[in-house]
PDB file of N, CA and C in Angstrom:
ATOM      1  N   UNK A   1       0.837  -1.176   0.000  1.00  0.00           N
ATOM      2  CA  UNK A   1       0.000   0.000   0.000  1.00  0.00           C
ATOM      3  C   UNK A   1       0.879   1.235   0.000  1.00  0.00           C
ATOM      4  N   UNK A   2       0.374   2.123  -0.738  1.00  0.00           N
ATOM      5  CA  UNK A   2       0.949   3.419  -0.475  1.00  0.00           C
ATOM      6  C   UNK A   2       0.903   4.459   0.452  1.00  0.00           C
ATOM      7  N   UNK A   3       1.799   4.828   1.415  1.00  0.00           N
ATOM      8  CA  UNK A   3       1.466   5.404   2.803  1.00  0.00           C
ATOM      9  C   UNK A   3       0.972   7.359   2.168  1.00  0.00           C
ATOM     10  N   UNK A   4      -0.002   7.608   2.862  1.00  0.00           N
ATOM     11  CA  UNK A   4      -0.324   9.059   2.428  1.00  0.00           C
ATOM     12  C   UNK A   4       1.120  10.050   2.562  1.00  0.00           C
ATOM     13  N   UNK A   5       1.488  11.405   1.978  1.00  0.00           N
ATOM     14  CA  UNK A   5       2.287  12.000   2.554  1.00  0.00           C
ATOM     15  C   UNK A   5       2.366  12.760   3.866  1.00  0.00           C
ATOM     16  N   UNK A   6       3.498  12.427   3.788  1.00  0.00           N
ATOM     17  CA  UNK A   6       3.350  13.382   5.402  1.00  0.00           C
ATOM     18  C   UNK A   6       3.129  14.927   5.406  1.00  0.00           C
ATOM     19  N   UNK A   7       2.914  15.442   6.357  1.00  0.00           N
ATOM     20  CA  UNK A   7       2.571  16.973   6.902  1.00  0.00           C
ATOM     21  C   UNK A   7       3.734  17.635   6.515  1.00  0.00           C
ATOM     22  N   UNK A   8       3.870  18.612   5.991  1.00  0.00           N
ATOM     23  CA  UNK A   8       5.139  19.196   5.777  1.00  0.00           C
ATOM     24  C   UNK A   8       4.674  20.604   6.603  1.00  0.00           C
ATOM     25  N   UNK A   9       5.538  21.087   7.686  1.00  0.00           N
ATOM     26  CA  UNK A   9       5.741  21.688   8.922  1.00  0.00           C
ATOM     27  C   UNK A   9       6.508  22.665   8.814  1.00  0.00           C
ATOM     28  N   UNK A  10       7.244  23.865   9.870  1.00  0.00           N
ATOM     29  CA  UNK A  10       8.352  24.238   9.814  1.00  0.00           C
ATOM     30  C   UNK A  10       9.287  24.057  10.323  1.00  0.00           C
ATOM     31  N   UNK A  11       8.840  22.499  10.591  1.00  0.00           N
ATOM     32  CA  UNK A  11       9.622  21.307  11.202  1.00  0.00           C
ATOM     33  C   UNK A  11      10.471  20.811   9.729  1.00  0.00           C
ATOM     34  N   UNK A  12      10.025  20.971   8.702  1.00  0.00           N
ATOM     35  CA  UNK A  12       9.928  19.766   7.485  1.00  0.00           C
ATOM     36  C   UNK A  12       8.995  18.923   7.193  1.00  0.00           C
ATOM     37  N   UNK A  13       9.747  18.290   6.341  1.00  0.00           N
ATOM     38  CA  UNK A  13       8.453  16.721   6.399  1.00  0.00           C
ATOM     39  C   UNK A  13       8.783  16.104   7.709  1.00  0.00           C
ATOM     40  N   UNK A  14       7.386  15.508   8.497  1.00  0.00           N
ATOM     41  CA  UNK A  14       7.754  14.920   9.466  1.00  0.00           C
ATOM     42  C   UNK A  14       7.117  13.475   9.411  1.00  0.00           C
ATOM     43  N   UNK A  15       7.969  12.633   9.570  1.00  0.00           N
ATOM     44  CA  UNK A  15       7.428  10.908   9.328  1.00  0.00           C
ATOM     45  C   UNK A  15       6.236  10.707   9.592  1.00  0.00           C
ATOM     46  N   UNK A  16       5.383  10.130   9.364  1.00  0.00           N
ATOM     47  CA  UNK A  16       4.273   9.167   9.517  1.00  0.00           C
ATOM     48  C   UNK A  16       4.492   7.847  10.640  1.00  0.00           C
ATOM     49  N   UNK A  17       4.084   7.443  11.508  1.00  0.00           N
ATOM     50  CA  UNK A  17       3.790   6.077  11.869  1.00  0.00           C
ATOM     51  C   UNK A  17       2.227   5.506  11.617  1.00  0.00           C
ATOM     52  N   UNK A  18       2.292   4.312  11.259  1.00  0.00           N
ATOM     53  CA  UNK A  18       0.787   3.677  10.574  1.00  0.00           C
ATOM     54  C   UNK A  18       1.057   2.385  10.939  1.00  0.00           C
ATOM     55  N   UNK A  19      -0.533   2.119  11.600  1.00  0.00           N
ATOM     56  CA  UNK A  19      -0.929   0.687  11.873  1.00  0.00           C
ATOM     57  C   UNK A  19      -1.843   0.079  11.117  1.00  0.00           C
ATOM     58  N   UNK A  20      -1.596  -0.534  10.240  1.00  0.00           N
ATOM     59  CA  UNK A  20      -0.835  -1.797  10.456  1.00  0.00           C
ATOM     60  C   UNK A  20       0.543  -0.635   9.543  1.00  0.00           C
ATOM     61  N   UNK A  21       1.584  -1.768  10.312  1.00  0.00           N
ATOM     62  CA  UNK A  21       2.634  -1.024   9.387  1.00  0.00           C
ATOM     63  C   UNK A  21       3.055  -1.163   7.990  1.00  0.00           C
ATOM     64  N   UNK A  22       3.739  -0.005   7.219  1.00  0.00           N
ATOM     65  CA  UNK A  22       3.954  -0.222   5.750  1.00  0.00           C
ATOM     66  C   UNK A  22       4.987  -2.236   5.746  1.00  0.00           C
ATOM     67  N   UNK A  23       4.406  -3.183   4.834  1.00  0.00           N
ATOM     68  CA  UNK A  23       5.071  -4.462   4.648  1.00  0.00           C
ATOM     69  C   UNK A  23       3.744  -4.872   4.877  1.00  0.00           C
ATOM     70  N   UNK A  24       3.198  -4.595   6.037  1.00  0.00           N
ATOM     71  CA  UNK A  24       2.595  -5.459   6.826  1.00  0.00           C
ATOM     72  C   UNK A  24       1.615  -6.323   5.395  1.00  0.00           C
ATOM     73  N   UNK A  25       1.410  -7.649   5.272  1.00  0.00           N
ATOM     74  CA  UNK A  25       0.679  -8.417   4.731  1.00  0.00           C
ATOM     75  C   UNK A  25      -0.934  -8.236   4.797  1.00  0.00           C
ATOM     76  N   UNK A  26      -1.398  -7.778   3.919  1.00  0.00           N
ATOM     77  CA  UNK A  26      -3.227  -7.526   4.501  1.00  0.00           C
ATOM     78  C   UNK A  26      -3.780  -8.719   3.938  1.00  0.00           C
ATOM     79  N   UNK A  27      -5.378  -9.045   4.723  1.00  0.00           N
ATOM     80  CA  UNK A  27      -6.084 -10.243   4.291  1.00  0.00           C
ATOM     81  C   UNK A  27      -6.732  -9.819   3.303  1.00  0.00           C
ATOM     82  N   UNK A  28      -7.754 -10.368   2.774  1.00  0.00           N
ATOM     83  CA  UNK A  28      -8.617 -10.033   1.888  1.00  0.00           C
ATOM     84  C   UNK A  28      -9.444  -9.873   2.409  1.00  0.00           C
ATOM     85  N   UNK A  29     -10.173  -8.581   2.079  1.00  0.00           N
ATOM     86  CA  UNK A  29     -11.255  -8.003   2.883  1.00  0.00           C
ATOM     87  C   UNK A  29     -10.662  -6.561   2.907  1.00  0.00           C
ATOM     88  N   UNK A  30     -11.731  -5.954   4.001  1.00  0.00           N
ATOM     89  CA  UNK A  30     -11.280  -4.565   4.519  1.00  0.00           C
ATOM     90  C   UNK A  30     -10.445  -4.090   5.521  1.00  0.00           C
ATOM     91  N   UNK A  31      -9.262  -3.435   5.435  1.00  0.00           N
ATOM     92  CA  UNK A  31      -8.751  -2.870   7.038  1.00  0.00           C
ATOM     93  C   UNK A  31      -8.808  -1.708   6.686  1.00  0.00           C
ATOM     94  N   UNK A  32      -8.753  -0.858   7.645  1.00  0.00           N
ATOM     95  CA  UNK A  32      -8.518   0.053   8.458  1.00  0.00           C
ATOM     96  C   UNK A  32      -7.112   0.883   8.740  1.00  0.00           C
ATOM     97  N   UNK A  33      -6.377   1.576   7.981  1.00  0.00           N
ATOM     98  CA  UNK A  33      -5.294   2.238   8.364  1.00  0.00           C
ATOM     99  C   UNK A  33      -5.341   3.101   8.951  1.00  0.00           C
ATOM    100  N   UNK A  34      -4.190   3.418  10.231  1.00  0.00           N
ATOM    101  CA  UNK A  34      -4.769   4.809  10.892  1.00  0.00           C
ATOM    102  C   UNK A  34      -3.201   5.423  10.808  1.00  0.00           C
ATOM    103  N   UNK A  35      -2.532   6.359  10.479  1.00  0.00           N
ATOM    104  CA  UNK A  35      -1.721   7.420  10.221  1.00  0.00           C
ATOM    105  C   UNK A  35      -1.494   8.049  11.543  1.00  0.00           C
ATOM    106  N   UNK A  36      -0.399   8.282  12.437  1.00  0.00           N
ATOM    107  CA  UNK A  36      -0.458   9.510  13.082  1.00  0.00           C
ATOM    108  C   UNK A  36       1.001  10.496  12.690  1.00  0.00           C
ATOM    109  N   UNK A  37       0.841  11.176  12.948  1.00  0.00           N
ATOM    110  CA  UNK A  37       2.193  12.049  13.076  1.00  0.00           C
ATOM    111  C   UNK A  37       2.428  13.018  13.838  1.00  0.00           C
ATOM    112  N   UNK A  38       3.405  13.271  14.573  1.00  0.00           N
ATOM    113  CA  UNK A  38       3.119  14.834  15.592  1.00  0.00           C
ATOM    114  C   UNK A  38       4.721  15.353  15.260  1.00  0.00           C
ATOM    115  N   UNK A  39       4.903  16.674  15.201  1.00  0.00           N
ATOM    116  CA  UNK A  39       5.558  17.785  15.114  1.00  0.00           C
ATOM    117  C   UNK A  39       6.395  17.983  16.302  1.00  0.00           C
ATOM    118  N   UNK A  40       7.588  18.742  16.280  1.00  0.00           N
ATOM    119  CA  UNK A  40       8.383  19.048  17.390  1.00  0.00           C
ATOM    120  C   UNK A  40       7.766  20.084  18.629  1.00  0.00           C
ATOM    121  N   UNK A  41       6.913  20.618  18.123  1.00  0.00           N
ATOM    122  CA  UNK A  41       5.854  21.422  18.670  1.00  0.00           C
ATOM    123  C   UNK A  41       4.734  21.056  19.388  1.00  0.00           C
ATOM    124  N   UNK A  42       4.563  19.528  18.916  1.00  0.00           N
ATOM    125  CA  UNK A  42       3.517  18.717  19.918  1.00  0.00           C
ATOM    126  C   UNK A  42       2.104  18.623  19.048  1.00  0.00           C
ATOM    127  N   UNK A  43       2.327  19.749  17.357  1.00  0.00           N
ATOM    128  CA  UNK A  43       1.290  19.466  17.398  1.00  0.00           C
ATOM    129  C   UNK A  43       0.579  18.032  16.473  1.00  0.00           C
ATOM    130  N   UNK A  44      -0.434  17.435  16.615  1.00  0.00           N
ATOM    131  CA  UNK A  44      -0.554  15.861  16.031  1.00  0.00           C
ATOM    132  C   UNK A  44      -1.696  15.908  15.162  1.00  0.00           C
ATOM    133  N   UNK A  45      -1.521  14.924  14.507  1.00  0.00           N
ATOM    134  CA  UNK A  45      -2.569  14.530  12.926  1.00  0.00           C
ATOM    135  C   UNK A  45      -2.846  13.417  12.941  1.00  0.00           C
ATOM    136  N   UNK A  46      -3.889  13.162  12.930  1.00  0.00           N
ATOM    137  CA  UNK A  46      -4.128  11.547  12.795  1.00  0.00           C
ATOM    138  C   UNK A  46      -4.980  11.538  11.114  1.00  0.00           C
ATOM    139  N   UNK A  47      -5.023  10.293  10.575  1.00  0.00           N
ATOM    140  CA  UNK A  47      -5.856  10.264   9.108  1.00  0.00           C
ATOM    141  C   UNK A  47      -6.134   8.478   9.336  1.00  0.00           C
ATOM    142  N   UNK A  48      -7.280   8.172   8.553  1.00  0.00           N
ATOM    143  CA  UNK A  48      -7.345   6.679   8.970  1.00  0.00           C
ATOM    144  C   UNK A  48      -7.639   6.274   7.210  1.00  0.00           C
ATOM    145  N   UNK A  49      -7.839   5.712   6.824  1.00  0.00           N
ATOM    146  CA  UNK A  49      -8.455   5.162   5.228  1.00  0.00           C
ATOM    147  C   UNK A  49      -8.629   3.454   5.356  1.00  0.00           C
ATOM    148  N   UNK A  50      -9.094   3.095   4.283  1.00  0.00           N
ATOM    149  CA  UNK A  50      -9.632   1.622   4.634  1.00  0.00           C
ATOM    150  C   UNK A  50      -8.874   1.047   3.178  1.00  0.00           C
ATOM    151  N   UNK A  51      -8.376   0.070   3.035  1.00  0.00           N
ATOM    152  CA  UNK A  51      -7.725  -0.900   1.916  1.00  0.00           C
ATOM    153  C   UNK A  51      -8.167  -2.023   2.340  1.00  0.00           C
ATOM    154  N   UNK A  52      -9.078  -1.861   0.649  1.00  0.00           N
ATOM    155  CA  UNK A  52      -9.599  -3.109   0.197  1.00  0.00           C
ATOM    156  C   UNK A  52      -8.891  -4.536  -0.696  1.00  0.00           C
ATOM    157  N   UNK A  53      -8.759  -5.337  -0.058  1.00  0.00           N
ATOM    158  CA  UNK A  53      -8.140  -6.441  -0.873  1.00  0.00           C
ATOM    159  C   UNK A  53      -8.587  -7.055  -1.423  1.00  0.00           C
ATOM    160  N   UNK A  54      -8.974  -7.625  -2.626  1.00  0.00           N
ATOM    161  CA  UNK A  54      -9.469  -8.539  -3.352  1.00  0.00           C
ATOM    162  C   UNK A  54      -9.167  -9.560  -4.099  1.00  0.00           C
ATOM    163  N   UNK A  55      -9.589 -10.725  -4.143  1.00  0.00           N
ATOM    164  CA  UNK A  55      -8.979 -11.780  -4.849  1.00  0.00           C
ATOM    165  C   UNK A  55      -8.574 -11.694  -5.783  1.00  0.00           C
ATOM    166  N   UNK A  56      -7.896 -12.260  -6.911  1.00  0.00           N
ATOM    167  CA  UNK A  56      -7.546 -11.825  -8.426  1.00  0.00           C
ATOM    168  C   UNK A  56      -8.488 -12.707  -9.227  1.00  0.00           C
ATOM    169  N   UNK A  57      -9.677 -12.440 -10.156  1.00  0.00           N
ATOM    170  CA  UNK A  57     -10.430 -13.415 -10.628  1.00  0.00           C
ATOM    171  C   UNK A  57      -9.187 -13.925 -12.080  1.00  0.00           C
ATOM    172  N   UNK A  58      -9.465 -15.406 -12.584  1.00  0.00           N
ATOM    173  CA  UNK A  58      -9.014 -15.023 -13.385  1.00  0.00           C
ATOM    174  C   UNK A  58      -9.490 -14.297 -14.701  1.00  0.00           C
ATOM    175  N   UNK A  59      -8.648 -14.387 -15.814  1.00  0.00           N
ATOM    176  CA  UNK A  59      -9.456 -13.320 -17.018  1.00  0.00           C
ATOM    177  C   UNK A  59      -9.401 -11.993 -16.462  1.00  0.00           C
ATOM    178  N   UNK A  60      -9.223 -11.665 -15.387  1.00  0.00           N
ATOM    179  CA  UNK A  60      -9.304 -10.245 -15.331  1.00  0.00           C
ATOM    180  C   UNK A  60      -7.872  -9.398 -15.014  1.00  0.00           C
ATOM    181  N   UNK A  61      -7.340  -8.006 -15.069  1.00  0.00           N
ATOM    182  CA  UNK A  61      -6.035  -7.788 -15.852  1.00  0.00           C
ATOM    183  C   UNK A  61      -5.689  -7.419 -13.871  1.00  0.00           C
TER     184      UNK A  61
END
């Protein structure tokens, strides 16, 4: 999956942590990603999105 970008601050870009983490293997079905990030300043962002997995039929690209 592709992780959203991060917050760019006058910190910089500041990393992302996400559960489940980027590798992590998903089932088929729906999860739930949740994003947080916080700033040297304390201040924090959370974002959540859902990835859908689906089987591969065949015939289809």
């Amino acid at each position: 999956m592709q992780l959203p970008s991060a917050i760019d601050t006058l910190d910089g870009a500041v990393p992302l942590d996400c559960d489940p983490a980027p590798g992590t293997r998903l089932v088929i079905g729906t999860t739930t990603v949740t994003c947080t990030t916080t700033d040297r300043a304390g201040n924090t962002r959370t974002s959540s999105f859902d990835v859908v997995v689906i089987r591969k039929q065949p015939g289809m690209p």
